[in-house]
PDB file of N, CA and C in Angstrom:
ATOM      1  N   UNK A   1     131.645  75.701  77.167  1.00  0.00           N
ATOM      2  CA  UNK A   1     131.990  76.765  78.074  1.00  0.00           C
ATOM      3  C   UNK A   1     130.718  77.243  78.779  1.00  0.00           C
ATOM      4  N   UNK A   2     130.916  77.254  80.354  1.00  0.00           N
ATOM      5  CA  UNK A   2     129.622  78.115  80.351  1.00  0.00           C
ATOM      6  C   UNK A   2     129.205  79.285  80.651  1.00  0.00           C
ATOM      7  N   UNK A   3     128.095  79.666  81.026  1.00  0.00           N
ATOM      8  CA  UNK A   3     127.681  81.173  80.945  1.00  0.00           C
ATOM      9  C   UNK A   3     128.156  81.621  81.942  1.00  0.00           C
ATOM     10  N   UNK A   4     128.334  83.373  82.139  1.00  0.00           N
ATOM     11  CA  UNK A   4     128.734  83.481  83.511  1.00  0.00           C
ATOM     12  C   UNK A   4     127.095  84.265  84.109  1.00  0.00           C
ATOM     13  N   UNK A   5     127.562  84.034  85.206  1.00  0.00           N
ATOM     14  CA  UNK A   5     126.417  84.458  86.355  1.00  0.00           C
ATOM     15  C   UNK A   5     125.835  85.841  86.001  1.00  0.00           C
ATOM     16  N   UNK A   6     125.156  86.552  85.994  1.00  0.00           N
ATOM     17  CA  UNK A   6     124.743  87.673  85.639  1.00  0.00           C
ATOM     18  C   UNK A   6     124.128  88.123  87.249  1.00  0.00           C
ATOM     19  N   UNK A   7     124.761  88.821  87.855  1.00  0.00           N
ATOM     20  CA  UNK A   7     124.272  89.014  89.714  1.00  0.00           C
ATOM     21  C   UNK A   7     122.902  89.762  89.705  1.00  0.00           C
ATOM     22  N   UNK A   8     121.597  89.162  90.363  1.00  0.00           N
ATOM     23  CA  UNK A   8     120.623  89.943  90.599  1.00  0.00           C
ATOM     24  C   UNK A   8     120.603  90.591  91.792  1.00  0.00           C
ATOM     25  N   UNK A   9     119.730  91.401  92.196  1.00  0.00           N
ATOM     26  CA  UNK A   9     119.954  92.928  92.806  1.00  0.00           C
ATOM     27  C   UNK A   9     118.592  92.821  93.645  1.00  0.00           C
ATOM     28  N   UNK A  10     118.489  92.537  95.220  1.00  0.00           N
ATOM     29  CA  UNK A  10     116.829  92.827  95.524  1.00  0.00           C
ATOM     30  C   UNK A  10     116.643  94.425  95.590  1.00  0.00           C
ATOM     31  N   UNK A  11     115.111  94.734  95.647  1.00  0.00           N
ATOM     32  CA  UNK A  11     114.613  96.110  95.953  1.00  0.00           C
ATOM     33  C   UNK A  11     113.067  95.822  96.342  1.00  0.00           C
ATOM     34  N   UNK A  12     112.667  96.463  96.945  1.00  0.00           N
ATOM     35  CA  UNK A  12     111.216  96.507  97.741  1.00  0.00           C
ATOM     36  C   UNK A  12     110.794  97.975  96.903  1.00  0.00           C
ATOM     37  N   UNK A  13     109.128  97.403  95.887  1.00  0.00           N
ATOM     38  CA  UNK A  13     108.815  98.733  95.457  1.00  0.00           C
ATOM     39  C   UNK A  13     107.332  98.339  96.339  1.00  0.00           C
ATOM     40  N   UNK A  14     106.679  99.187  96.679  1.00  0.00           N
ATOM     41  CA  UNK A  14     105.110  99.284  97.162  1.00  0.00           C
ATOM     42  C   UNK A  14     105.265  97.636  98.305  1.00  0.00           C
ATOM     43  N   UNK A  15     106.082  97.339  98.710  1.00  0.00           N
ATOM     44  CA  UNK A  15     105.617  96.561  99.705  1.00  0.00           C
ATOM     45  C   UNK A  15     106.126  95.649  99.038  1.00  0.00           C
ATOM     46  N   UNK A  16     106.125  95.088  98.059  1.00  0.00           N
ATOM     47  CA  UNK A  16     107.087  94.249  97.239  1.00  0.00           C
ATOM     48  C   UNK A  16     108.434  93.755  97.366  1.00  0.00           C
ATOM     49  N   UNK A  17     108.821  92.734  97.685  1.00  0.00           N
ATOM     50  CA  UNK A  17     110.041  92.082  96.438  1.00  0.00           C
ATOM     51  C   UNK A  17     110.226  92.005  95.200  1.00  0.00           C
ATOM     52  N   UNK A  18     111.209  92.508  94.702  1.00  0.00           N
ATOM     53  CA  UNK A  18     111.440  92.651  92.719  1.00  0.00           C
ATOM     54  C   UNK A  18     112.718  92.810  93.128  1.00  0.00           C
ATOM     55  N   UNK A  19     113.409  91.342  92.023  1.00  0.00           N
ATOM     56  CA  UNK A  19     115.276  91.502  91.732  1.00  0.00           C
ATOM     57  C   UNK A  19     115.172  91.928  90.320  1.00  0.00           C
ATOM     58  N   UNK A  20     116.323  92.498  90.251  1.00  0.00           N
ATOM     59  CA  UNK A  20     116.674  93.091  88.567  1.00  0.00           C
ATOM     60  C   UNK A  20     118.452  93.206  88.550  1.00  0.00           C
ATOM     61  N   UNK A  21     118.482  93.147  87.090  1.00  0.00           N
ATOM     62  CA  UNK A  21     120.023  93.182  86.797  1.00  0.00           C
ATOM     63  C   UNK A  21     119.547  94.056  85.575  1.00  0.00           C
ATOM     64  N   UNK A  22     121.034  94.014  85.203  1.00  0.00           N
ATOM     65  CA  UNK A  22     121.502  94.994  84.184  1.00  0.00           C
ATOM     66  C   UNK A  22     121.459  93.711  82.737  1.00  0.00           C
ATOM     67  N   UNK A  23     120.395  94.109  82.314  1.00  0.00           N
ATOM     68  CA  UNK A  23     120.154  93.415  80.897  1.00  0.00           C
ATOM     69  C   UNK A  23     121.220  93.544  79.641  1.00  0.00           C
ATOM     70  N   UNK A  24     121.048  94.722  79.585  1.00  0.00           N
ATOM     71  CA  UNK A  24     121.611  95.311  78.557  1.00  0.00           C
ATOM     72  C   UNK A  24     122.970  96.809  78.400  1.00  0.00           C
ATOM     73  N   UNK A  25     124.346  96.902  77.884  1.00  0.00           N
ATOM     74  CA  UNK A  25     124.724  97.924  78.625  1.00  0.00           C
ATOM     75  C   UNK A  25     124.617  99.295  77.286  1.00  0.00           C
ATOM     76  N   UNK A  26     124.857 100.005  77.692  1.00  0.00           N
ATOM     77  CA  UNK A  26     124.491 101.389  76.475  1.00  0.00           C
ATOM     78  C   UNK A  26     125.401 100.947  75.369  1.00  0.00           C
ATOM     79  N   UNK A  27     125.011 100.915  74.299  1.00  0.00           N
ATOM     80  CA  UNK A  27     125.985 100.188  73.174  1.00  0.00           C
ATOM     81  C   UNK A  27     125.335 100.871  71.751  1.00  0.00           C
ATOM     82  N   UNK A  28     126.162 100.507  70.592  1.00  0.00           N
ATOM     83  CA  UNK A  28     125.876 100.559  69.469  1.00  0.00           C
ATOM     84  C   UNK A  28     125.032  99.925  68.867  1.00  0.00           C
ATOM     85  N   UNK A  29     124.233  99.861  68.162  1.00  0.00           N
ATOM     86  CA  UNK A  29     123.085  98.960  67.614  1.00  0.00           C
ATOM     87  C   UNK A  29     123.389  98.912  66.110  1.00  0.00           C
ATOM     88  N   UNK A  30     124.051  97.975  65.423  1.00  0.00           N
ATOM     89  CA  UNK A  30     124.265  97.894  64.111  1.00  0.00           C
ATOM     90  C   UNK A  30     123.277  97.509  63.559  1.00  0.00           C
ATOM     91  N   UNK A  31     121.865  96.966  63.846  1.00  0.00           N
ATOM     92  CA  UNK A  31     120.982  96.790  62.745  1.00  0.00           C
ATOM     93  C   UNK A  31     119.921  97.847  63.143  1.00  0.00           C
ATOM     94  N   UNK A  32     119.993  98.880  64.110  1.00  0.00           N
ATOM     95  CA  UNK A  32     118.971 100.146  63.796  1.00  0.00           C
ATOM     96  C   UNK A  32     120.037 100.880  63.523  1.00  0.00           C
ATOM     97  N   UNK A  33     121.621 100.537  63.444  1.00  0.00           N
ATOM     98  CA  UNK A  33     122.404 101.968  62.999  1.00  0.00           C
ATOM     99  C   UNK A  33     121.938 103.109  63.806  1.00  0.00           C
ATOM    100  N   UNK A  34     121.812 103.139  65.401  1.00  0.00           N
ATOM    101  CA  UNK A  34     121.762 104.213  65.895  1.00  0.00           C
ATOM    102  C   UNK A  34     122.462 103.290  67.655  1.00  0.00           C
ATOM    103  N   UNK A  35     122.772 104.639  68.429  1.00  0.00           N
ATOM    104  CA  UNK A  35     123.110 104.070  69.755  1.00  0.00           C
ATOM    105  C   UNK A  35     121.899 103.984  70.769  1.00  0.00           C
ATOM    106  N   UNK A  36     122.284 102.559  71.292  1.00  0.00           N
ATOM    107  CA  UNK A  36     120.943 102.630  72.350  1.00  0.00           C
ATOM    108  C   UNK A  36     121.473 102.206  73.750  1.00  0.00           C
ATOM    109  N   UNK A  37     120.276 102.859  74.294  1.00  0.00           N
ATOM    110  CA  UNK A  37     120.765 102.983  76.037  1.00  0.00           C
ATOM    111  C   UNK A  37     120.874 101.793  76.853  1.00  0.00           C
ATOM    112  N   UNK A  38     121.220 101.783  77.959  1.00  0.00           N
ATOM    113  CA  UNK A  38     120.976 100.550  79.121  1.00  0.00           C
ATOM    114  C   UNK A  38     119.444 100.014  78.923  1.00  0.00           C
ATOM    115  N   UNK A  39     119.193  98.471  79.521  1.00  0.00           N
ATOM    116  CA  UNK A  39     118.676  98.173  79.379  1.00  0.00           C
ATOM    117  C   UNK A  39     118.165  96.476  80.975  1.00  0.00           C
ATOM    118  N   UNK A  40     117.521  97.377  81.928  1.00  0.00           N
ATOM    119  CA  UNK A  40     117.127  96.324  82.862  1.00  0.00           C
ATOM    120  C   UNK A  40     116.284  95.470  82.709  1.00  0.00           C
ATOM    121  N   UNK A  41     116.309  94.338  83.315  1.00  0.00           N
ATOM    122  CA  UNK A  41     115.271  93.228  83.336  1.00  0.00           C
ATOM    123  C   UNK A  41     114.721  92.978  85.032  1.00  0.00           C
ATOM    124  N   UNK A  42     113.550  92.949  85.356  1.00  0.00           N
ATOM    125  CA  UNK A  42     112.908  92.827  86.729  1.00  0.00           C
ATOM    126  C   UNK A  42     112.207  91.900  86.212  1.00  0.00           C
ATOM    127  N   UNK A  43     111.873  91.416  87.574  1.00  0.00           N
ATOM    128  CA  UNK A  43     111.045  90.296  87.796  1.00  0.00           C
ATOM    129  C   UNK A  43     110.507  90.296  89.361  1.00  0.00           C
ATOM    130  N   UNK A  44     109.415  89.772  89.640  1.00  0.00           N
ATOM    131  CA  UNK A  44     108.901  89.516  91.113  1.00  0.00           C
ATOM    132  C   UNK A  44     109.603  88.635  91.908  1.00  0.00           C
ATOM    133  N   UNK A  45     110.167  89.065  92.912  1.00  0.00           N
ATOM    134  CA  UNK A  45     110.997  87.720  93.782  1.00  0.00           C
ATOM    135  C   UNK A  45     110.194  86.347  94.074  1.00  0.00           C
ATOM    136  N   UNK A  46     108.604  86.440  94.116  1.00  0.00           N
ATOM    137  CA  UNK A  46     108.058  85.303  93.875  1.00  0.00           C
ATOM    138  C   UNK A  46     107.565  84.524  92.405  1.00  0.00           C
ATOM    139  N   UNK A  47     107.680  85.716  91.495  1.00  0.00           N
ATOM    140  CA  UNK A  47     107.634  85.399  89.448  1.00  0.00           C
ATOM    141  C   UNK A  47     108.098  84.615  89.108  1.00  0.00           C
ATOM    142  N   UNK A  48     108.158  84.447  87.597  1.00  0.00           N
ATOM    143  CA  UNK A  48     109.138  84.314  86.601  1.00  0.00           C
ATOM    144  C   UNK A  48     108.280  85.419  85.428  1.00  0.00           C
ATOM    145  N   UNK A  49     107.744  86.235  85.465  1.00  0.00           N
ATOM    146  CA  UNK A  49     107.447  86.957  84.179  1.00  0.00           C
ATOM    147  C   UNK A  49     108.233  88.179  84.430  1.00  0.00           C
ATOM    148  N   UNK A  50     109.205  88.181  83.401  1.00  0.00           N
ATOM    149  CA  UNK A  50     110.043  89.234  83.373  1.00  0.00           C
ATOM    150  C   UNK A  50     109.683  90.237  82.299  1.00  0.00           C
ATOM    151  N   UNK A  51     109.904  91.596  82.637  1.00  0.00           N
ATOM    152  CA  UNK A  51     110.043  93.087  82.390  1.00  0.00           C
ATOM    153  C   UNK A  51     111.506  93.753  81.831  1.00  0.00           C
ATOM    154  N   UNK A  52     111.469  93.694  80.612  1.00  0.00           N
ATOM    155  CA  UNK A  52     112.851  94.510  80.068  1.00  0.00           C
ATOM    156  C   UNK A  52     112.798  96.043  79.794  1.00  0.00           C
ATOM    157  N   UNK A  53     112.832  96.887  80.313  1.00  0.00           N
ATOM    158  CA  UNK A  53     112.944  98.437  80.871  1.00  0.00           C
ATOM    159  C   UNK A  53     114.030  98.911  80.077  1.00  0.00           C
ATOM    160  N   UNK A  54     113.933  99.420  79.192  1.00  0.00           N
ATOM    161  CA  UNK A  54     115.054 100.097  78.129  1.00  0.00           C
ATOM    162  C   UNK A  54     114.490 101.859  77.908  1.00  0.00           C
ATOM    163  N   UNK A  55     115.556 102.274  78.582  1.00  0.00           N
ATOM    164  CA  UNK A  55     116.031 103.873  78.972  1.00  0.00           C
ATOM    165  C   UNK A  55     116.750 103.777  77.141  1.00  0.00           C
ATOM    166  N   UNK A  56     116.483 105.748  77.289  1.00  0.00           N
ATOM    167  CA  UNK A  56     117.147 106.424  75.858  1.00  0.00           C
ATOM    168  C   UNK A  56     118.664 106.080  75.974  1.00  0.00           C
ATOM    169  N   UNK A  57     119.036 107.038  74.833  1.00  0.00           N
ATOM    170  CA  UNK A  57     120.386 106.298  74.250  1.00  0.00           C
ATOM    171  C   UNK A  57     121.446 107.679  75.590  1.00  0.00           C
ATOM    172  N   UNK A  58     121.309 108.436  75.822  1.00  0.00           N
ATOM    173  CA  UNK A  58     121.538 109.451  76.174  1.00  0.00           C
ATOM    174  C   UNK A  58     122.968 110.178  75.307  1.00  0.00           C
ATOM    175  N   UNK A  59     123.938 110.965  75.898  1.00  0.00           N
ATOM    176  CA  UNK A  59     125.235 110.752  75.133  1.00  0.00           C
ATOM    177  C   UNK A  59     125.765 109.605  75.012  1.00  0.00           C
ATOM    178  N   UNK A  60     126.266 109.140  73.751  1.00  0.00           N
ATOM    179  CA  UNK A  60     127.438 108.305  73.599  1.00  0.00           C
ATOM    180  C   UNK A  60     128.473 108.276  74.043  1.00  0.00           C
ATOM    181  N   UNK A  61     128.841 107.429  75.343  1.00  0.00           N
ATOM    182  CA  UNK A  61     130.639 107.992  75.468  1.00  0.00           C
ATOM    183  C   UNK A  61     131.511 107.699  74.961  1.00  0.00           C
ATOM    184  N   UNK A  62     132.794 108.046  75.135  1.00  0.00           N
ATOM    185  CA  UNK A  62     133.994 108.535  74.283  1.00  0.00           C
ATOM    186  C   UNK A  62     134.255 107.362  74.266  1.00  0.00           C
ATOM    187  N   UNK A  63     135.156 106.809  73.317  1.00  0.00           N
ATOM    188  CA  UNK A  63     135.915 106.104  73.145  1.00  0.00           C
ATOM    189  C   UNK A  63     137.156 105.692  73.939  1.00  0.00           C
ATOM    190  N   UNK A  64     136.846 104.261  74.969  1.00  0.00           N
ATOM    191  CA  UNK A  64     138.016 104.125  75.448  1.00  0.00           C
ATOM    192  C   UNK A  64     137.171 104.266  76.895  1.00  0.00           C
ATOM    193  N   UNK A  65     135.333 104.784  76.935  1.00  0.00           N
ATOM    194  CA  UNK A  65     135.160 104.665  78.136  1.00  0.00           C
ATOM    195  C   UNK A  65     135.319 103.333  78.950  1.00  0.00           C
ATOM    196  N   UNK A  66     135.152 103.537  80.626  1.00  0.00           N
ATOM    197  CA  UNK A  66     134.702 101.895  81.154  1.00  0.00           C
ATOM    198  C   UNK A  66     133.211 102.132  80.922  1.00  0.00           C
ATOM    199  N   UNK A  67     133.225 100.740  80.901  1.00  0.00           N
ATOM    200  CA  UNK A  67     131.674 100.276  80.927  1.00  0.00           C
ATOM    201  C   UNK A  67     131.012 100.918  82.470  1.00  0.00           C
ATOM    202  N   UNK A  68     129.462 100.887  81.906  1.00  0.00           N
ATOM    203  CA  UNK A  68     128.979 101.240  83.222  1.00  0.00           C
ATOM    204  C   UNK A  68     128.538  99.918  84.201  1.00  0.00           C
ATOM    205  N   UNK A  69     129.160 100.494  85.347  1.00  0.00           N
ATOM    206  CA  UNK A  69     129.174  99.514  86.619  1.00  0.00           C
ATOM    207  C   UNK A  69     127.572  99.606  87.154  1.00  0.00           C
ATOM    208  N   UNK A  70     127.365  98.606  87.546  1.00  0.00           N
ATOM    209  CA  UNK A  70     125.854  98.045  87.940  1.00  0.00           C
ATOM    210  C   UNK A  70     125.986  98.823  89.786  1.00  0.00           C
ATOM    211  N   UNK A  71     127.055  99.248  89.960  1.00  0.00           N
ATOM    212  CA  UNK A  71     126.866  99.449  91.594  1.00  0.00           C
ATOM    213  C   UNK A  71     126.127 101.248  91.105  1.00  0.00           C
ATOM    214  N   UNK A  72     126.900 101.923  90.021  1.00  0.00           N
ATOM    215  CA  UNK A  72     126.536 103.285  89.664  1.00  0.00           C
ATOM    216  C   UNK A  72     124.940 103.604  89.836  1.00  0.00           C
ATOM    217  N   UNK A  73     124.079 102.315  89.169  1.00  0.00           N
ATOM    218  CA  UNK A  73     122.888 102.259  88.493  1.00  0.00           C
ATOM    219  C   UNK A  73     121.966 102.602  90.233  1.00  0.00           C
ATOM    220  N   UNK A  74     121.048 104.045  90.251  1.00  0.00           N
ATOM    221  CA  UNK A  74     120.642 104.636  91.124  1.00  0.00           C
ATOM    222  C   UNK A  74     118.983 103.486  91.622  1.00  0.00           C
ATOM    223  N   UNK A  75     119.774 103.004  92.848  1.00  0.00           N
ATOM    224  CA  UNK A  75     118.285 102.221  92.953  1.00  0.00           C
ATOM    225  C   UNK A  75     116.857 102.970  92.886  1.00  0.00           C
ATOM    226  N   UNK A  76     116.783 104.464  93.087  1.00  0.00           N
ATOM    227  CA  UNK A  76     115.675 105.522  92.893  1.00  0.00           C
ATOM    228  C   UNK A  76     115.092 105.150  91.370  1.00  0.00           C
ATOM    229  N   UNK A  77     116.110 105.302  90.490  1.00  0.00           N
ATOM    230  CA  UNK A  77     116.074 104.838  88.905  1.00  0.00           C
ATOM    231  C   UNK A  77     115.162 103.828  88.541  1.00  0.00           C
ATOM    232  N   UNK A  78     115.580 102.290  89.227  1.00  0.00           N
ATOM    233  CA  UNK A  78     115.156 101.518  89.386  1.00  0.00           C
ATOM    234  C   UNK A  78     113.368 101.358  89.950  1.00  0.00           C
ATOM    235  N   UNK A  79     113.492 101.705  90.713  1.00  0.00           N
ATOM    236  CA  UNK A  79     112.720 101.536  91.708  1.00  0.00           C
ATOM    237  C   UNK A  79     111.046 102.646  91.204  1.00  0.00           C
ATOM    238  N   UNK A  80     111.830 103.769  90.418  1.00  0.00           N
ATOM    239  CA  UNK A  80     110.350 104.434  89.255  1.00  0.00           C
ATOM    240  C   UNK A  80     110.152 103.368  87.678  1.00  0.00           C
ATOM    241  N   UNK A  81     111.271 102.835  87.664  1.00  0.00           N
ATOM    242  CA  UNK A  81     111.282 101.750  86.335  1.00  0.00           C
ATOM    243  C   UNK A  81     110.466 100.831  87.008  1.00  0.00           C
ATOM    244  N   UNK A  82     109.857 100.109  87.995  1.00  0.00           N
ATOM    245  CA  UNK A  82     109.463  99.511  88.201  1.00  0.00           C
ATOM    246  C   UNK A  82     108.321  99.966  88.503  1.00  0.00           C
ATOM    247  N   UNK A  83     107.676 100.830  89.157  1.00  0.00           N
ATOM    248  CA  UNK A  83     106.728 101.359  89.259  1.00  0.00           C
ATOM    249  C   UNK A  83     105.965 101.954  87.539  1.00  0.00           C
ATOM    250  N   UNK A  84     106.763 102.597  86.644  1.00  0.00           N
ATOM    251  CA  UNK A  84     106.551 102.636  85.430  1.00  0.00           C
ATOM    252  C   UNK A  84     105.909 101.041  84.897  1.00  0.00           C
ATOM    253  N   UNK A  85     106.485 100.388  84.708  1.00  0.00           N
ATOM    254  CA  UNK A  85     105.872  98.767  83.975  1.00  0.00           C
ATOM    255  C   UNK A  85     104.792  98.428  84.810  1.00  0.00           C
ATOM    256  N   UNK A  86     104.742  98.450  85.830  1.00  0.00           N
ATOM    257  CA  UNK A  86     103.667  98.298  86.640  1.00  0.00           C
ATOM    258  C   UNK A  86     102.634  99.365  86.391  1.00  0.00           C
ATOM    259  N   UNK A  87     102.454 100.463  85.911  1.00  0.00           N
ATOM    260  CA  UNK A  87     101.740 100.681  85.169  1.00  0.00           C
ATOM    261  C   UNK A  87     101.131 100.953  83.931  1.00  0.00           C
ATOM    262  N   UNK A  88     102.581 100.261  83.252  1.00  0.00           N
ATOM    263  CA  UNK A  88     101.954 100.371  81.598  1.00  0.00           C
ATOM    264  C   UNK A  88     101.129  98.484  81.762  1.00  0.00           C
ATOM    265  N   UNK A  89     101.219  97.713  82.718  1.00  0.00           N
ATOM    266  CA  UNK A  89     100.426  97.082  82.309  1.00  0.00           C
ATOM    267  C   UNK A  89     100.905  95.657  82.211  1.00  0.00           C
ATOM    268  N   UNK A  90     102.159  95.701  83.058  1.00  0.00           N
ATOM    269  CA  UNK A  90     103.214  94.406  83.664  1.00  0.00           C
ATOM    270  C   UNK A  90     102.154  93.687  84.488  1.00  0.00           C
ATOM    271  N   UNK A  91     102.116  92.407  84.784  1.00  0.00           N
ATOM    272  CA  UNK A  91     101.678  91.735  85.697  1.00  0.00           C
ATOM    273  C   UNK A  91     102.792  90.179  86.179  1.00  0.00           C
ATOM    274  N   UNK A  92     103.447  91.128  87.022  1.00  0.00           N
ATOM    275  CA  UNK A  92     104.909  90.256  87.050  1.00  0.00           C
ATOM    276  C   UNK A  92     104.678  88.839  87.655  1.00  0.00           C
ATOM    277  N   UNK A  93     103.394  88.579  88.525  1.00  0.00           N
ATOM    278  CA  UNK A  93     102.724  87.239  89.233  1.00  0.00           C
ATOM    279  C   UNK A  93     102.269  86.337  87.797  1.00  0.00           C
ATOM    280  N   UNK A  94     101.802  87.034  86.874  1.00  0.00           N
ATOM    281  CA  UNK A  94     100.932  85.932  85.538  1.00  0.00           C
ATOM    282  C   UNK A  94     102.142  85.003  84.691  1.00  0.00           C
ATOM    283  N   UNK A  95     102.111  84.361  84.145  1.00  0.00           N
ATOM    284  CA  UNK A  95     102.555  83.590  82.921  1.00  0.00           C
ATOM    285  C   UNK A  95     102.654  84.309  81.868  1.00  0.00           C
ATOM    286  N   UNK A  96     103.788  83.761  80.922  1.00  0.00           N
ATOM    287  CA  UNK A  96     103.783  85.077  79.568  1.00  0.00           C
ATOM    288  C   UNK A  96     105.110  85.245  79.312  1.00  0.00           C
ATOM    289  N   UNK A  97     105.215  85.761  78.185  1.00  0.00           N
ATOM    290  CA  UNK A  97     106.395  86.470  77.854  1.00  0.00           C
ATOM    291  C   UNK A  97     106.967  87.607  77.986  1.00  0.00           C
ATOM    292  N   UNK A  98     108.375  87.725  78.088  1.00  0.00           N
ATOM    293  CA  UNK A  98     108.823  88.680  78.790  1.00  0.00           C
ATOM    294  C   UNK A  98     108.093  89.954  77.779  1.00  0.00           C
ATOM    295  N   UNK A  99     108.135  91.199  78.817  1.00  0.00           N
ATOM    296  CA  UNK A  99     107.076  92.452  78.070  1.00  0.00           C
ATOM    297  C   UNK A  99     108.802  93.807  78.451  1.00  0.00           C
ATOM    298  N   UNK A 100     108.418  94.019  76.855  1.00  0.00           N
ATOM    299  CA  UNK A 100     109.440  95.266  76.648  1.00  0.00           C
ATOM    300  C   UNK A 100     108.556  96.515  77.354  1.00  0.00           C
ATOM    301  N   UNK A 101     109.154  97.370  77.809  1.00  0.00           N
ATOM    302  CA  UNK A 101     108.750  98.417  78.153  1.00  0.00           C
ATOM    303  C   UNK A 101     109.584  99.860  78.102  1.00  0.00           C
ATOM    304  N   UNK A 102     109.321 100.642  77.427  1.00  0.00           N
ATOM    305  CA  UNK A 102     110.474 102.192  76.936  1.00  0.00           C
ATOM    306  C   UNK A 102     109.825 103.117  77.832  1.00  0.00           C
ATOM    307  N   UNK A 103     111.236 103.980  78.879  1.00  0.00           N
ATOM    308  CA  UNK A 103     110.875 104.570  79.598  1.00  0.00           C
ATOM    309  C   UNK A 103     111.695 105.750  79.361  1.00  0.00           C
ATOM    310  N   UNK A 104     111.657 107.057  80.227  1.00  0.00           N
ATOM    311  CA  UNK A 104     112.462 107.740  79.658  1.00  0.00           C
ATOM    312  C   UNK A 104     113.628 108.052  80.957  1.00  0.00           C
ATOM    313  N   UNK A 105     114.344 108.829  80.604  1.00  0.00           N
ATOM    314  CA  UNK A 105     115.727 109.140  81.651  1.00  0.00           C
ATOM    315  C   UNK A 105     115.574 108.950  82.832  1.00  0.00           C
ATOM    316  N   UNK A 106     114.266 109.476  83.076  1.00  0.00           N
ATOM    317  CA  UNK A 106     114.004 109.295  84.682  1.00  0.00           C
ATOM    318  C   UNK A 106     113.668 108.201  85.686  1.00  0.00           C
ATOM    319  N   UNK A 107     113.206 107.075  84.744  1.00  0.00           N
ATOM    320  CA  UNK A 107     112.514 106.020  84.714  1.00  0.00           C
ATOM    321  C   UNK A 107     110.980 105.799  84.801  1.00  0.00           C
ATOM    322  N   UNK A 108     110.300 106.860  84.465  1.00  0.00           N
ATOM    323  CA  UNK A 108     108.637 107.125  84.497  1.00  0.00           C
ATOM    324  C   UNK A 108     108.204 107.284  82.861  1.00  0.00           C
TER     325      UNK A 108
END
């Protein structure tokens, strides 16, 4: 069977090209036994070293919510998440493995 497409997203930060999708969606975490938040992945439109950007857990929603839609996700959000990794020390042009990065609500 195969995978399905996961849609990337362009955005221009500082003069830049950077696509990102929705990595991860706010979910339960059974082996920290606590809930954790969304979770994006960026990359340089000319890269491959990708950036995984994982926001707090915030409220849990109710039971029976929909999932959150990737159109909701505020490109402003985005767009300080990217500026954030870029300065904890991302270098999205180099070789390497993808680099976790914890930001908070705002994306800074």
């Amino acid at each position: 069977m195969a995978r399905k497409q996961v849609p990337e997203f362009e955005i221009e930060v500082g003069g830049d090209p950077y696509l990102w999708r929705l990595h991860r969606q706010p979910q339960w975490s059974s082996d920290a036994n606590e809930f954790r938040g969304m979770a994006l992945a960026l990359r340089h439109a000319e890269g491959q070293r990708e950036a995984v950007v994982e926001f707090p857990a915030g409220r849990q929603p109710k039971f029976g919510a929909p999932m959150l839609k990737v159109a909701a996700i505020d490109t402003e959000l985005v767009a300080r998440a990217i500026a954030s990794a870029l300065q904890a020390g991302w270098e999205p042009l180099s070789r390497g493995k993808t680099v976790t990065i914890v930001v908070d609500e705002t994306g800074a």
